[in-house]
Protein backbone atom coordinates (compact mmCIF):
# COMPACT_ATOMS: atom_id res chain seq x y z
CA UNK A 1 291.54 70.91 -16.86
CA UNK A 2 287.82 70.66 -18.73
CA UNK A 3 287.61 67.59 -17.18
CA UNK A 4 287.89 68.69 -13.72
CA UNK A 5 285.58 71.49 -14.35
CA UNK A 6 282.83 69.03 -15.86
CA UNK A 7 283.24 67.04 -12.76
CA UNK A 8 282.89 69.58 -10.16
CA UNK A 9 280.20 70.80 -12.06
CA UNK A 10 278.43 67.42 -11.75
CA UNK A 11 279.62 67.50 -7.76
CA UNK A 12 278.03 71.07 -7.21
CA UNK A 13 274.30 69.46 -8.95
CA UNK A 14 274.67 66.54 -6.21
CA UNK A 15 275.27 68.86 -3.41
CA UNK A 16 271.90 70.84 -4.45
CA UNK A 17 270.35 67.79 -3.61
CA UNK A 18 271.61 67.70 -0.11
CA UNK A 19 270.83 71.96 0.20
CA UNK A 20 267.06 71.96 -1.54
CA UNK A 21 265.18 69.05 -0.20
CA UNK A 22 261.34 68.94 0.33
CA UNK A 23 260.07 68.96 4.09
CA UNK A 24 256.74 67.20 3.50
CA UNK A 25 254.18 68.59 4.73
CA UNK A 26 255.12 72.02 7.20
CA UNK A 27 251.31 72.15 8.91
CA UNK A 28 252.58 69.62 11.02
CA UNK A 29 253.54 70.87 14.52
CA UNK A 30 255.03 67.66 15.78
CA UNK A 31 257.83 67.83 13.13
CA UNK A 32 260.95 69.59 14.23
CA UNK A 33 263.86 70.07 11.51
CA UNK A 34 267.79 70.09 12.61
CA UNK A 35 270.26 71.69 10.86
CA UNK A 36 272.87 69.54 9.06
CA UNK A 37 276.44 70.46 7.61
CA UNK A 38 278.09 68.61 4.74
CA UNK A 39 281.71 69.41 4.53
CA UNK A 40 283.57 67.83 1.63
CA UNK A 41 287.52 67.80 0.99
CA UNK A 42 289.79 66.66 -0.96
CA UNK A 43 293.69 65.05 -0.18
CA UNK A 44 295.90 64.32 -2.96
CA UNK A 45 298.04 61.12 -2.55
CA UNK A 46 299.84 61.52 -5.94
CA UNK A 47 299.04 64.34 -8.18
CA UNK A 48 299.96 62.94 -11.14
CA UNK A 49 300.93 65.32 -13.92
CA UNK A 50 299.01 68.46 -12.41
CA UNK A 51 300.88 71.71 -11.78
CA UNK A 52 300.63 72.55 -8.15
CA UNK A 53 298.67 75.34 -9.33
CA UNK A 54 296.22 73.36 -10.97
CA UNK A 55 296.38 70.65 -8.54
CA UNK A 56 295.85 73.31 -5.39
CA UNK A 57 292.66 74.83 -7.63
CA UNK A 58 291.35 71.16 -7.89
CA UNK A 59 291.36 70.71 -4.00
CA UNK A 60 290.23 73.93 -3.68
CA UNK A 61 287.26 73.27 -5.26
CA UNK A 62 286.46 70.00 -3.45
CA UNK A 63 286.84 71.85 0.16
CA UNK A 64 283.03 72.95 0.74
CA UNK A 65 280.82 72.93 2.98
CA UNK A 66 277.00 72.78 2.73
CA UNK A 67 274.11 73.09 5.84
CA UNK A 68 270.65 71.56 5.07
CA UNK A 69 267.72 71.03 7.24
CA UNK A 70 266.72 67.50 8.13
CA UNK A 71 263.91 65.83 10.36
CA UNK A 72 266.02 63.25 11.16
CA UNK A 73 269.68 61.90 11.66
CA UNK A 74 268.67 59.10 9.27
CA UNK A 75 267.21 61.41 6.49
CA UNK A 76 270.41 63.24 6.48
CA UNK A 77 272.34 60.16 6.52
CA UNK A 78 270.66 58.93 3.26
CA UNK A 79 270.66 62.06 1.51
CA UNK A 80 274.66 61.98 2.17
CA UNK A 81 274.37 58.27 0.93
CA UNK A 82 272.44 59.41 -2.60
CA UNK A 83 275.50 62.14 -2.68
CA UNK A 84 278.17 59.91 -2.24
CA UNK A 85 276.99 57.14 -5.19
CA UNK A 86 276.39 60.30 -7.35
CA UNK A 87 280.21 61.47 -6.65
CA UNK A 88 281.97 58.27 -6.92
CA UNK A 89 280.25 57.61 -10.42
CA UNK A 90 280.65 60.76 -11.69
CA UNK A 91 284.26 60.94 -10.55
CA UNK A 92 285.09 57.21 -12.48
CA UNK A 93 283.35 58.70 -15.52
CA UNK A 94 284.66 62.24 -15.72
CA UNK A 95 288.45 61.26 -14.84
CA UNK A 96 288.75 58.29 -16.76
CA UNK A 97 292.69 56.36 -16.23
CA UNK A 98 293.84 59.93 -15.30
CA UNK A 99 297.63 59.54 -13.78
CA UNK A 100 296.70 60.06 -10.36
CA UNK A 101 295.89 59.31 -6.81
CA UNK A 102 293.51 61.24 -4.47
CA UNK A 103 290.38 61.14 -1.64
CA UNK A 104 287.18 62.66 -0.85
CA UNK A 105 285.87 62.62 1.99
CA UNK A 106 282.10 63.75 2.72
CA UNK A 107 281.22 64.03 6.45
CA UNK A 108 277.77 64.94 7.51
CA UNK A 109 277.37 66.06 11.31
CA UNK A 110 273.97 67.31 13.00
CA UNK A 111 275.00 70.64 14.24
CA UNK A 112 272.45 70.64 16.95
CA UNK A 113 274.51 68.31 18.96
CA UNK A 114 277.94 67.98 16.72
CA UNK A 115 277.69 64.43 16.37
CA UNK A 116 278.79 62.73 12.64
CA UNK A 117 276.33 61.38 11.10
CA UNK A 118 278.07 59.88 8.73
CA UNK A 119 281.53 59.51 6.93
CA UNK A 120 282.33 58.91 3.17
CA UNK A 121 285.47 58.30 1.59
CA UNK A 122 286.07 58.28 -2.05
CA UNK A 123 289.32 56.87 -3.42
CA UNK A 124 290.88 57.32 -6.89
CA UNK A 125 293.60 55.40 -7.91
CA UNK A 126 294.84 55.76 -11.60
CA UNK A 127 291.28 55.16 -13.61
CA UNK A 128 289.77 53.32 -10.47
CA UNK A 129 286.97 54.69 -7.98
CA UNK A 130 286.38 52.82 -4.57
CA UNK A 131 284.24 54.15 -1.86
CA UNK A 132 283.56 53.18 2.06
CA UNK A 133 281.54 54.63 4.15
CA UNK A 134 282.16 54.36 7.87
C-alpha cells in the first residue's frame, strides 16, 4: 500500500504542474487565456492481489480532475504531454513487477468550446508501462 501512496504522491506533484503554470507576461492585452480541465481515471483490468477495498481506494485516487488556464490549445496539449511522461515513469518505477493489470487515462478538453485536446492512455501490465496518446 506505501507504494501506491508514494506514487500518487509523485502523480499529485505532476498535476501541480498542469494547475500553477506561468502566463508570461499579463500587460499584454492581446493575450486571452482559456480555461482547461484535466480529468484523470483509472480502470483496473486485473487487480492482482489487492483487496477490493484497497483496490477501489487506488482508483479512487486516480479519478481527478484539474482546470488550468492556457493561451492556447497547444500549450495545454504539451503541458498534458510533460504530465503524461512524468506519470508513466513514475508509475514503472514506483510499482515495479507488481501482479497486476490497469489504465490511466488523462484527457485534457478546452472548456470554452468542450473540444479534447488531447487523450493519454497509460497501460500497466505486470512490471511493464506503455503509453499512447491519441
Amino acid at each position: 500500500m506505501k507504494k501506491f501512496q508514494t506514487m500518487m504522491a509523485v502523480v499529485l506533484v505532476a498535476l501541480m504542474a498542469f494547475v500553477v503554470q506561468s502566463c508570461g507576461n499579463d500587460d499584454k492585452d492581446d493575450l486571452t487565456s482559456t480555461m482547461y480541465k484535466l480529468t484523470e481515471t483509472l480502470v483496473f483490468q486485473d487487480k492482482g492481489e489487492l483487496t477490493a477495498t484497497e483496490a477501489d481506494n487506488f482508483q479512487k485516487k486516480y479519478s481527478s480532475e484539474q482546470t488550468a488556464e492556457f493561451l492556447s490549445d497547444k500549450q495545454a496539449e504539451s503541458q498534458t504531454d510533460q504530465i503524461a511522461y512524468k506519470l508513466a515513469s513514475s508509475t514503472k518505477a514506483e510499482m515495479g513487477d507488481e501482479p497486476m493489470k490497469f489504465t490511466i487515462t488523462l484527457i485534457t478538453t478546452n472548456l470554452s468550446n468542450n473540444k479534447q485536446v488531447c487523450k493519454w492512455e497509460i497501460y500497466y501490465d505486470n512490471g511493464s508501462v506503455s503509453s499512447k496518446k491519441f
